[in-house]
N, C-alpha and C. Protein backbone atom coordinates (compact mmCIF):
# COMPACT_ATOMS: atom_id res chain seq x y z
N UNK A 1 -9.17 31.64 15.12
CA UNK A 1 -7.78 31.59 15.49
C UNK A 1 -7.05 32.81 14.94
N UNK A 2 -7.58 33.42 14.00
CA UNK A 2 -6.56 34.42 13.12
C UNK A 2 -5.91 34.66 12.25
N UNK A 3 -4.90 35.18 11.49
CA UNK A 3 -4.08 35.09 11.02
C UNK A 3 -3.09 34.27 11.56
N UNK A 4 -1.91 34.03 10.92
CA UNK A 4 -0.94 33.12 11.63
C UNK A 4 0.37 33.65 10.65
N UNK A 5 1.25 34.22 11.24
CA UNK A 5 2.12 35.20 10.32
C UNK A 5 3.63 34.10 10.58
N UNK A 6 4.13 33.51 9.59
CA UNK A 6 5.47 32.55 9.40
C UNK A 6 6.81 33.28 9.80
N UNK A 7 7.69 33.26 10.33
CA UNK A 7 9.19 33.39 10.43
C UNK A 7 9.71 32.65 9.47
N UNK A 8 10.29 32.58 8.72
CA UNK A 8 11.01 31.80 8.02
C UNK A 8 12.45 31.68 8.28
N UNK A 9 13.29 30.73 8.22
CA UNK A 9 14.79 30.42 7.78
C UNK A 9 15.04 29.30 7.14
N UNK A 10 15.16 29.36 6.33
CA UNK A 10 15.34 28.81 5.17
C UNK A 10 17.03 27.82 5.30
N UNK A 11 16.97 26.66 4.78
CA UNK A 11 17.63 26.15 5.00
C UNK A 11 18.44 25.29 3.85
N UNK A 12 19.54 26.61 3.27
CA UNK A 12 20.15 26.27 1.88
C UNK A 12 21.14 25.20 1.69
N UNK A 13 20.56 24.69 0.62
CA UNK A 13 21.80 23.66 1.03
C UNK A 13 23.55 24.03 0.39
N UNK A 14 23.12 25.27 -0.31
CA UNK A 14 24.20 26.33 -0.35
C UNK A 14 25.47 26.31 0.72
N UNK A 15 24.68 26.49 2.03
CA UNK A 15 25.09 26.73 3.22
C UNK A 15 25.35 25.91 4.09
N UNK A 16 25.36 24.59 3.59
CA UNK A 16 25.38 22.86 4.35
C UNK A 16 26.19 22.17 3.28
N UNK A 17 27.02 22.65 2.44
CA UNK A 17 27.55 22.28 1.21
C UNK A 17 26.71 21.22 0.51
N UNK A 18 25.59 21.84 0.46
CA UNK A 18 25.09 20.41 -0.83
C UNK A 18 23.81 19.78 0.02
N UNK A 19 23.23 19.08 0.19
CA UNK A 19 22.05 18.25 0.45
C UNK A 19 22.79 16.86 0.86
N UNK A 20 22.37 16.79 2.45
CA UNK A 20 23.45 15.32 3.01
C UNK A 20 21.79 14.09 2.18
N UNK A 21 21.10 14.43 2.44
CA UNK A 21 20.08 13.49 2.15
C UNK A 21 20.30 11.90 3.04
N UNK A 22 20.93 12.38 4.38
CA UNK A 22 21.56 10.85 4.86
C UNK A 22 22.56 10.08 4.50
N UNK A 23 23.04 10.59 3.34
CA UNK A 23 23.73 9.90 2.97
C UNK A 23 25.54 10.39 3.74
N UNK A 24 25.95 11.22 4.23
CA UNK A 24 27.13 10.87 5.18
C UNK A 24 26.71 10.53 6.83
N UNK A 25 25.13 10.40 6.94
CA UNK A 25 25.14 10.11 8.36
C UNK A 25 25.25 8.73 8.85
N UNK A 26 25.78 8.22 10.55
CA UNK A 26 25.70 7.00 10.84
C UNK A 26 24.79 6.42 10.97
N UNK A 27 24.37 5.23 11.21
CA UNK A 27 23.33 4.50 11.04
C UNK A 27 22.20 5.01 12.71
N UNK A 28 23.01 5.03 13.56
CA UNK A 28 22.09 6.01 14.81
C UNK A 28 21.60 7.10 14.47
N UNK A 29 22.13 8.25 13.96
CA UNK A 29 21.72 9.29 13.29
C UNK A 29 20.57 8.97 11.90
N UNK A 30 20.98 8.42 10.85
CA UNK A 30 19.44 8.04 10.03
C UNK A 30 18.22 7.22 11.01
N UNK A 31 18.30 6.37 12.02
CA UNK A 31 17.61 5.58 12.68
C UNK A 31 16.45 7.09 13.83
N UNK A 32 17.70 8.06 14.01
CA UNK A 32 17.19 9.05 15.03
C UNK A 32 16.31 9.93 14.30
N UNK A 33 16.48 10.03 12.80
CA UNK A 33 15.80 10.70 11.88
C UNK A 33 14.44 10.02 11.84
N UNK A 34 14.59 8.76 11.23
CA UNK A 34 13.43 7.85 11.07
C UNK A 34 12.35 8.13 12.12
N UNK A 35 13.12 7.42 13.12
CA UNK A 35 12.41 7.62 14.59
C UNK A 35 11.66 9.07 14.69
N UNK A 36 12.12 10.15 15.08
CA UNK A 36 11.36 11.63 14.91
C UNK A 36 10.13 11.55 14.10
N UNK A 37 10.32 11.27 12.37
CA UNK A 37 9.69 11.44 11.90
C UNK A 37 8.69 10.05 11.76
N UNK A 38 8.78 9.07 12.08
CA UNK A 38 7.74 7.85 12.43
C UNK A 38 6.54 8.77 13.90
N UNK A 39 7.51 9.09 14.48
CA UNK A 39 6.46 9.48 15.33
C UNK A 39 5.80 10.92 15.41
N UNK A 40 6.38 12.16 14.90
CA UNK A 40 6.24 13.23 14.52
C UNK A 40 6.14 13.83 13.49
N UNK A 41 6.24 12.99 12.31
CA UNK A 41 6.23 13.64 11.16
C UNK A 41 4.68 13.77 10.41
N UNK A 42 4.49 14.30 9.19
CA UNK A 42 3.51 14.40 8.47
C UNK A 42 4.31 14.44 6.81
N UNK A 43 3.33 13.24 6.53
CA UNK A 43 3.82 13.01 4.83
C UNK A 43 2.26 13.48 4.26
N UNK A 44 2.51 14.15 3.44
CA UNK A 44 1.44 14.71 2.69
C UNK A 44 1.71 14.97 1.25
N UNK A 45 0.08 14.57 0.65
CA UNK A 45 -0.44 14.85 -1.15
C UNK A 45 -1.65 15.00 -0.95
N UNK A 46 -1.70 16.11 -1.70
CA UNK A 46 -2.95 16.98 -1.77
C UNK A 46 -3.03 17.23 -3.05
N UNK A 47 -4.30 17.17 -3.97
CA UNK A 47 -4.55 17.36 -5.14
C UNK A 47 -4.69 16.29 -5.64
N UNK A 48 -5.30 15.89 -6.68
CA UNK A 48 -5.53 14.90 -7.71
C UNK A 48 -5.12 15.55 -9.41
N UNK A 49 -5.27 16.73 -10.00
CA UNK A 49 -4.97 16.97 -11.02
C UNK A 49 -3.21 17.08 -10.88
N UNK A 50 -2.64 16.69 -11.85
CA UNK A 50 -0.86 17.24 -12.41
C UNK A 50 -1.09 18.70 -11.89
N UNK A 51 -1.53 19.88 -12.35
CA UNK A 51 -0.96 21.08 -11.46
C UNK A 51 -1.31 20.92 -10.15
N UNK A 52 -2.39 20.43 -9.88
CA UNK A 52 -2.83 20.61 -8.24
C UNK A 52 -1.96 20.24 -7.18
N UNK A 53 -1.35 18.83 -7.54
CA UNK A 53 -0.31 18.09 -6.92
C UNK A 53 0.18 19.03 -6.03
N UNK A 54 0.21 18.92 -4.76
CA UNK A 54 1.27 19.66 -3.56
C UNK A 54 1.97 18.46 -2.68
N UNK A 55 3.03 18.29 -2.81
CA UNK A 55 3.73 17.05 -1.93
C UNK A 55 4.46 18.07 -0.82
N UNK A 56 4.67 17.22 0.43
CA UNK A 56 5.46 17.96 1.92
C UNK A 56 5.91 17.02 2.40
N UNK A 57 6.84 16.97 3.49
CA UNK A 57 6.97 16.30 4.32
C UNK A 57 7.19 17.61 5.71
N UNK A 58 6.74 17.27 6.76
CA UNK A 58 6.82 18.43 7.92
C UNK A 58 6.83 17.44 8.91
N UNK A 59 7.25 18.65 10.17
CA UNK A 59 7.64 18.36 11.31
C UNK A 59 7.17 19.60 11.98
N UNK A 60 6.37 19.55 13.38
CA UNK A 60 6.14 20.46 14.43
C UNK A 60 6.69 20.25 15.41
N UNK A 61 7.17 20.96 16.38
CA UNK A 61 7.85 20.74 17.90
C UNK A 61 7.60 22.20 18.38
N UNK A 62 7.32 22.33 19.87
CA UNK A 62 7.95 23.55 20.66
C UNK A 62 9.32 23.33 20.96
N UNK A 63 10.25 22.21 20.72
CA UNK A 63 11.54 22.46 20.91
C UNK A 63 12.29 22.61 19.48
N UNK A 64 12.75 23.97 19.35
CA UNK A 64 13.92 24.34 18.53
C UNK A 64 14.74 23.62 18.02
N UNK A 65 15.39 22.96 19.46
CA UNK A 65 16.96 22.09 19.45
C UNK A 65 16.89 20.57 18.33
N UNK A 66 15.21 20.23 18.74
CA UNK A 66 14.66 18.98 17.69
C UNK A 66 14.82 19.43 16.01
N UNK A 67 14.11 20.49 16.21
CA UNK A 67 13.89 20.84 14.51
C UNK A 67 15.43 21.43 14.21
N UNK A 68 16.04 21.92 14.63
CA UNK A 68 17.24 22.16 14.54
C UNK A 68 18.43 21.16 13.88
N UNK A 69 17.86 19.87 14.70
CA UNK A 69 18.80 19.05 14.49
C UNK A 69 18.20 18.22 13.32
N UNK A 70 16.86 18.28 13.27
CA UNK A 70 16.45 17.41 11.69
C UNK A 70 16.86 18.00 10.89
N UNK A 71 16.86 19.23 10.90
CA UNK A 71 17.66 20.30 9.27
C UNK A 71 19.35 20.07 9.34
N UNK A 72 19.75 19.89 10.09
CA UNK A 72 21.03 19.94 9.96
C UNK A 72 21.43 18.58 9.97
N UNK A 73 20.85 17.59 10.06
CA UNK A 73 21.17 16.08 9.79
C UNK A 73 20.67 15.39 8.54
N UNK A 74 19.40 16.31 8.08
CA UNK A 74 19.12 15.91 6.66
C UNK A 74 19.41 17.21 5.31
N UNK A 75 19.58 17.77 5.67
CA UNK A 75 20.70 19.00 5.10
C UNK A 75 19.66 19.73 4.03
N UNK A 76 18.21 19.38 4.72
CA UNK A 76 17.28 19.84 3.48
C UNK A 76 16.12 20.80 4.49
N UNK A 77 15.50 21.05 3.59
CA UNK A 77 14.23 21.99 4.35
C UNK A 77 14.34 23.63 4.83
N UNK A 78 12.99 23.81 5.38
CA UNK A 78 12.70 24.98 5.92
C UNK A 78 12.74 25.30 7.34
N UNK A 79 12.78 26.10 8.38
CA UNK A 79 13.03 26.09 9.35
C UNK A 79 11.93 27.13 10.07
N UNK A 80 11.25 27.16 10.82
CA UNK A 80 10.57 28.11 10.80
C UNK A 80 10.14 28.60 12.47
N UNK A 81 9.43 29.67 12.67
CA UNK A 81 8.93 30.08 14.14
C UNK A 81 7.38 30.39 13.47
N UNK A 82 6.47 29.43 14.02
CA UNK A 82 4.73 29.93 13.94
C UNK A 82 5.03 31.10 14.83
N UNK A 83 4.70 32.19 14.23
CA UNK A 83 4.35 33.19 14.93
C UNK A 83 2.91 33.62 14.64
N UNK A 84 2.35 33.77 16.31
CA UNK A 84 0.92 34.20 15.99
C UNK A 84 0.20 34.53 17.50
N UNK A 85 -0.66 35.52 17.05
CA UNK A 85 -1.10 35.91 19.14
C UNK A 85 -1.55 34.57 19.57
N UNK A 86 -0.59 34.79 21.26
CA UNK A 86 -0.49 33.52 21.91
C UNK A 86 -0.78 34.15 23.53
N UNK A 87 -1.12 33.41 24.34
CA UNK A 87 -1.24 33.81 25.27
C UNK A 87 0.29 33.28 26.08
N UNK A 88 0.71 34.33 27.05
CA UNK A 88 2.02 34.44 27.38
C UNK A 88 2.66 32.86 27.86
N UNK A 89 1.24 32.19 28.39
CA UNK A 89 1.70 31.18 29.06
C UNK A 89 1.91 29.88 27.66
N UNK A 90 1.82 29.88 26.74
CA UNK A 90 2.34 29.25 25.62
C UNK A 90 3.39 29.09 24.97
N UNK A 91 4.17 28.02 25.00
CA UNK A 91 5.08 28.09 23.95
C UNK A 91 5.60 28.25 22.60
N UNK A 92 6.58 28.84 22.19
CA UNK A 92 6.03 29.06 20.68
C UNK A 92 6.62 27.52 20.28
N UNK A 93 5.54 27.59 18.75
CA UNK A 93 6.33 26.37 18.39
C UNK A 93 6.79 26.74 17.21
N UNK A 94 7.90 25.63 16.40
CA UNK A 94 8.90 25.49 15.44
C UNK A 94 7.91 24.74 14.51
N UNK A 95 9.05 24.63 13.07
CA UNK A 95 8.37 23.63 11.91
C UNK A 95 9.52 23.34 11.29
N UNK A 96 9.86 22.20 10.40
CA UNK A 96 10.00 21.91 9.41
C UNK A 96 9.67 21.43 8.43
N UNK A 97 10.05 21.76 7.35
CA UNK A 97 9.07 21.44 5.77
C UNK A 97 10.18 21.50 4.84
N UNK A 98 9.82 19.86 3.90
CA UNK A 98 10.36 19.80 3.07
C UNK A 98 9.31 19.95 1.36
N UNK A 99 9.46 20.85 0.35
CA UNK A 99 8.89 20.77 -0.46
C UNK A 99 9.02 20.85 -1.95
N UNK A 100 10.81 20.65 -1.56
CA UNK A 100 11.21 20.53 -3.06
C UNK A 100 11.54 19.18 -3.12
N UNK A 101 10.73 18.76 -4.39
CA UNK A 101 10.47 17.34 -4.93
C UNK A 101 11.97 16.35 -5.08
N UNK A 102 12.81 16.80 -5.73
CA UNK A 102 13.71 16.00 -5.33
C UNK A 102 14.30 15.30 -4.21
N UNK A 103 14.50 16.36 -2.76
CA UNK A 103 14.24 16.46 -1.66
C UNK A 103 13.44 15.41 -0.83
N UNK A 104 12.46 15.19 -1.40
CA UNK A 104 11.38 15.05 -0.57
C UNK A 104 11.13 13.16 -1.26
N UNK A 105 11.56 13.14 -2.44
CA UNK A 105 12.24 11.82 -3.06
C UNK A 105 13.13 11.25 -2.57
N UNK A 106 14.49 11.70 -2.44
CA UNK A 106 15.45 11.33 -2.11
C UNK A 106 15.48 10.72 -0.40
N UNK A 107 14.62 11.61 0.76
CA UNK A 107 14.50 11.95 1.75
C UNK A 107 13.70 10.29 1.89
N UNK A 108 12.42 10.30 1.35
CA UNK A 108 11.63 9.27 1.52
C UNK A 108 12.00 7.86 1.25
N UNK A 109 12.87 7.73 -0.12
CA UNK A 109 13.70 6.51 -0.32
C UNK A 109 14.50 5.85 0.62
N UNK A 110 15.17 7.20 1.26
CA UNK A 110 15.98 6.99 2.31
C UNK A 110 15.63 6.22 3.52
N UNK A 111 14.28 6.76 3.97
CA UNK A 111 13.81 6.55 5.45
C UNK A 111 12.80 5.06 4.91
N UNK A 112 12.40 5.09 4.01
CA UNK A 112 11.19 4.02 3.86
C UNK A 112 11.76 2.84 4.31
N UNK A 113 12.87 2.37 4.27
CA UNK A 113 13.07 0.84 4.44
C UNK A 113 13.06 0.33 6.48
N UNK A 114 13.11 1.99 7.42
CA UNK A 114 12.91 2.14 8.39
C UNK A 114 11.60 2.96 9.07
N UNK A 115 10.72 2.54 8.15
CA UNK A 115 9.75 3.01 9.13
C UNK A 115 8.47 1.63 8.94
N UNK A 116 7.14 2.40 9.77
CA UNK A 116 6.64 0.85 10.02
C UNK A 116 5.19 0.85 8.85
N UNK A 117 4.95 0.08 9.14
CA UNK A 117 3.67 0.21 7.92
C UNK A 117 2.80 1.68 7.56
N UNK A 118 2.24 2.02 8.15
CA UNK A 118 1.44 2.76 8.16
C UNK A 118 1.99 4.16 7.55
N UNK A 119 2.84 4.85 8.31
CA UNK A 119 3.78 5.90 7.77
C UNK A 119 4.27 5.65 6.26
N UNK A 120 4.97 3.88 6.39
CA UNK A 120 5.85 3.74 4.62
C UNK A 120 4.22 4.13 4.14
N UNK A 121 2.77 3.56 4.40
CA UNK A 121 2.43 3.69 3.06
C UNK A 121 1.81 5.48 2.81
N UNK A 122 2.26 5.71 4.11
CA UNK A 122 1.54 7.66 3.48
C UNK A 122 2.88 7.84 3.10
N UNK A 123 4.06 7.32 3.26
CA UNK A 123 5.09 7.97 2.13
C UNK A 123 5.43 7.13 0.67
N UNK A 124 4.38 6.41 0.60
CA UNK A 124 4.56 5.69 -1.19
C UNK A 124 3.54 6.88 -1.75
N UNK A 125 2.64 7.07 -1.10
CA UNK A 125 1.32 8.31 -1.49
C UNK A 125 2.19 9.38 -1.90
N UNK A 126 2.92 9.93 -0.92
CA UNK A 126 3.45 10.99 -1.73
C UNK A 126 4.49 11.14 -2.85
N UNK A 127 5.44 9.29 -2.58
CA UNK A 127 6.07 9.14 -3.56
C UNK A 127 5.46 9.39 -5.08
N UNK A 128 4.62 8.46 -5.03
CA UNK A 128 3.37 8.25 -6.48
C UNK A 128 2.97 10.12 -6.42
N UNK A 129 2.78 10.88 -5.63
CA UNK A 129 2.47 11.98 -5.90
C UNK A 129 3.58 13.36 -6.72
N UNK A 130 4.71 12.60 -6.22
CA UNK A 130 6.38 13.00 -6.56
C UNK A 130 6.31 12.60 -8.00
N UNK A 131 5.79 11.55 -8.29
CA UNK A 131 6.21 10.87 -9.72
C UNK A 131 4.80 11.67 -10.92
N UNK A 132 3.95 11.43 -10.11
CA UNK A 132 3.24 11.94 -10.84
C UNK A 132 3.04 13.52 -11.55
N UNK A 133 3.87 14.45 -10.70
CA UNK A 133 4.47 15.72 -11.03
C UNK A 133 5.78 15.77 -12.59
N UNK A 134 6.46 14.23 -11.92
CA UNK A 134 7.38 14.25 -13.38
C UNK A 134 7.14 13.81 -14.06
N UNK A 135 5.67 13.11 -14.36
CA UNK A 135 5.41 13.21 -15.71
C UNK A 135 4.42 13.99 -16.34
């Protein structure tokens, strides 16, 4: 496949006054979050040792307007364009990634009480993987 060279935009919460973490959105809007990420998301822990620990939460789409609107409704993350040789008839696709631990705590507390089994328990995995970094 190649190299695979990242775009980044970064998504400060500098620049969103602060980290909404859901917490000023309506209950359609956290439900529309949930939803996305029940069906599109990826909760991930990787590592078993305290340094190894890598916790994420991500999102892929070829539509922009999607990932667009998860960063700006959860007021956290990265924003990105996979850039990488594609053949013309391909779309590019987008990402989001969350990987700062508080973030990615706060984010999961949030959504867990709306999502369905399987997802809550790959996001207790990374919770326990969150916790296990702070101590």
């Amino acid at each position: 496949m190649g190299r695979t060279a990242v775009l980044l935009f970064y998504c400060s919460t500098a620049w969103l006054g602060g980290p909404k973490l859901l917490n000023n959105l309506s209950p359609a809007e956290i439900a529309w979050v949930a939803g996305i990420l029940e069906g599109e998301g990826t909760f991930c822990k990787s590592g078993s040792a305290h340094a190894r620990i890598k916790c994420r939460i991500e999102m892929r789409s070829r539509d922009a307007d999607v990932i667009n609107t998860l960063r700006r409704l959860t007021g956290v993350g990265v924003f990105g364009e996979v850039r990488r040789k594609r053949q013309p008839q391909h779309s590019p696709q987008f990402y989001w990634v969350v990987t700062r631990r508080d973030d990615i705590e706060a984010l999961l507390l949030a959504l867990l009480p709306h999502m369905h089994t399987r997802r809550a328990e790959q996001m207790r995995l990374v919770l326990a993987g969150v916790a296990a970094l702070r101590s």
